[in-house]
C-alpha atoms as a PDB file:
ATOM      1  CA  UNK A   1      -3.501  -2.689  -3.721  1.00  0.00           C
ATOM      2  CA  UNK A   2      -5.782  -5.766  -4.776  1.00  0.00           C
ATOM      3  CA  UNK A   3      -6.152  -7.162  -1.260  1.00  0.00           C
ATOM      4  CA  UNK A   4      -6.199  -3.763   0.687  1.00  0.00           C
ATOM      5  CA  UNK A   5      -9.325  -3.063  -1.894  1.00  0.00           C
ATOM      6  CA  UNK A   6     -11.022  -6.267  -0.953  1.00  0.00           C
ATOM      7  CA  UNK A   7     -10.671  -5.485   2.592  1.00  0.00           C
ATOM      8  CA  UNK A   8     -12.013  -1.899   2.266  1.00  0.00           C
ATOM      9  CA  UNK A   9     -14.860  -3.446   0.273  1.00  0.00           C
ATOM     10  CA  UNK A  10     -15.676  -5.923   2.763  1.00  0.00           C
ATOM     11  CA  UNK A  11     -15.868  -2.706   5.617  1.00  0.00           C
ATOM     12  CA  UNK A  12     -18.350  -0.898   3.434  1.00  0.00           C
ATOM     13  CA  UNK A  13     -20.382  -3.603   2.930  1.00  0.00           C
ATOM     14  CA  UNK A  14     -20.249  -4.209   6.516  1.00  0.00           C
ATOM     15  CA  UNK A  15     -20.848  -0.842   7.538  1.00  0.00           C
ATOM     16  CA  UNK A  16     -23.817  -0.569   5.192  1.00  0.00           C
ATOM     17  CA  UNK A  17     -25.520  -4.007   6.109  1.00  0.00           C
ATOM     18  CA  UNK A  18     -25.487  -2.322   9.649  1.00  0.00           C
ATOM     19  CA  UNK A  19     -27.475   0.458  11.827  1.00  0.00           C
ATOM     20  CA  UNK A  20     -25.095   3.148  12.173  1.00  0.00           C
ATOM     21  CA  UNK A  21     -25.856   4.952  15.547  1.00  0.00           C
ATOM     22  CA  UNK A  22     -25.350   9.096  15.192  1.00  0.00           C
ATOM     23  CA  UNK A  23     -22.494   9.510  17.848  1.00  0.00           C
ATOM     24  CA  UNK A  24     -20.569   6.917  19.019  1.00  0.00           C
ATOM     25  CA  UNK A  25     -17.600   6.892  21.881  1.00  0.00           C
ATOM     26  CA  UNK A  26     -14.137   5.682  20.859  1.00  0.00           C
ATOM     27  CA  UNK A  27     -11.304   4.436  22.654  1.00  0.00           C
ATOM     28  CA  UNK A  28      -9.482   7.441  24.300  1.00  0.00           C
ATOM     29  CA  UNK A  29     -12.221   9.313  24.726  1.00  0.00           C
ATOM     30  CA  UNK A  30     -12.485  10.173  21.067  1.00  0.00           C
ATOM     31  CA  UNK A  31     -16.377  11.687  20.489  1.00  0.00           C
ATOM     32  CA  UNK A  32     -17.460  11.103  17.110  1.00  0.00           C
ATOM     33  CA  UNK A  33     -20.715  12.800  16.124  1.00  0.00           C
ATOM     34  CA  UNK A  34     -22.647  11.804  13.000  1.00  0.00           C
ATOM     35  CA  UNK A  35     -21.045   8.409  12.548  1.00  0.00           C
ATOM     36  CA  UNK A  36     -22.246   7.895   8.848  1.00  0.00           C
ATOM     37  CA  UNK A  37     -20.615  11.134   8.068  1.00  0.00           C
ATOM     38  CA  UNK A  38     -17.445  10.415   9.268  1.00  0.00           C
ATOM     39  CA  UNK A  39     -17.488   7.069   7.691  1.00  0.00           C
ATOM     40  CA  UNK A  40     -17.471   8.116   4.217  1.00  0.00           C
ATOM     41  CA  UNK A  41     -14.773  10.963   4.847  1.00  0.00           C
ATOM     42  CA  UNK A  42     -12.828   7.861   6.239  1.00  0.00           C
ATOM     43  CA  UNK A  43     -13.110   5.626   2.937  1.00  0.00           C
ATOM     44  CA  UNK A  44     -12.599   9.012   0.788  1.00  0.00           C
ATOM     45  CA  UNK A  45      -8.733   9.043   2.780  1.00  0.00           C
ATOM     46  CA  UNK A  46      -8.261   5.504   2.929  1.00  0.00           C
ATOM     47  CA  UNK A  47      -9.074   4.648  -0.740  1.00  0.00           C
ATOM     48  CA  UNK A  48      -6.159   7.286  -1.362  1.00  0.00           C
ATOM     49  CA  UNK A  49      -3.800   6.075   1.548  1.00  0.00           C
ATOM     50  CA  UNK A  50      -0.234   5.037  -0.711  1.00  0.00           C
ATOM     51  CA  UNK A  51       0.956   3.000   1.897  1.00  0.00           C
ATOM     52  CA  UNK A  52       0.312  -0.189   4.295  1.00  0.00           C
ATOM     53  CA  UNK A  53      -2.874   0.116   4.946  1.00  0.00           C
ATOM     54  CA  UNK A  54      -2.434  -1.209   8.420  1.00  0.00           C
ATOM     55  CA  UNK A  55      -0.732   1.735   9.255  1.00  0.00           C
ATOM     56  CA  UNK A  56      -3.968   4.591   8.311  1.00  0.00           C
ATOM     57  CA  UNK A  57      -4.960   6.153  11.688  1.00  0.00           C
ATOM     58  CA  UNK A  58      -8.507   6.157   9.915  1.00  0.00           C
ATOM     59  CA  UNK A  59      -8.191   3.091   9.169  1.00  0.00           C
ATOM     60  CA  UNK A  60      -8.111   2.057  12.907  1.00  0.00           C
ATOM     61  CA  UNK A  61     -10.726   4.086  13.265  1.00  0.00           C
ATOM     62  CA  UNK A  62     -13.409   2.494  11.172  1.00  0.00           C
ATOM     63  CA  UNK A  63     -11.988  -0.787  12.920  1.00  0.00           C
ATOM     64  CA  UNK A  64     -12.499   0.309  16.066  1.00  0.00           C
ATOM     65  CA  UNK A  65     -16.465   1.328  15.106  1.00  0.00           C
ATOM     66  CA  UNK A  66     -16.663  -1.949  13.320  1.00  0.00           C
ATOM     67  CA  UNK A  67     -15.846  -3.280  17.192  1.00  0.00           C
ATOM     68  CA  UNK A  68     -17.850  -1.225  18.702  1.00  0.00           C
ATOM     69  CA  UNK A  69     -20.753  -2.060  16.842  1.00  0.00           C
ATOM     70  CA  UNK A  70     -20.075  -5.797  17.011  1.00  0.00           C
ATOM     71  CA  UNK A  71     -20.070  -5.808  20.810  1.00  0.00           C
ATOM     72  CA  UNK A  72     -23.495  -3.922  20.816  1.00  0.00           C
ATOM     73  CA  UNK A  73     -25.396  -7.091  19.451  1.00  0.00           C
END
């Protein structure tokens, strides 16, 4: 679990060292409304996830905000 830590560590610093919009659009047409929100029910799941956690559909999630966000700059 050490390096799956580090890596969820390194997301919430990310996700707090940026502007989090209140809705965001997804891939698939997935509508998330308050963004921060959702966030922090993600890492709540993820930090309990028992397996790969490459394999967490929240997981993905949060990845695919983090590349959202990153192509907004």
């Amino acid at each position: 679990m050490g390096f799956q830590s580090l890596e969820i560590r390194e997301l919430k610093t990310y996700f707090e060292s940026h502007e989090i919009p209140y809705e965001i659009m997804l891939p698939k047409n997935v509508h998330i409304r308050d963004v921060k929100g959702f966030i922090n029910v993600c890492f709540e799941y993820i930090e309990d996830w028992g397996v790969e956690l490459e394999k967490c559909p929240l997981w993905i999630k949060l990845l695919e905000i983090k590349m959202i966000l990153d192509s907004s700059k």
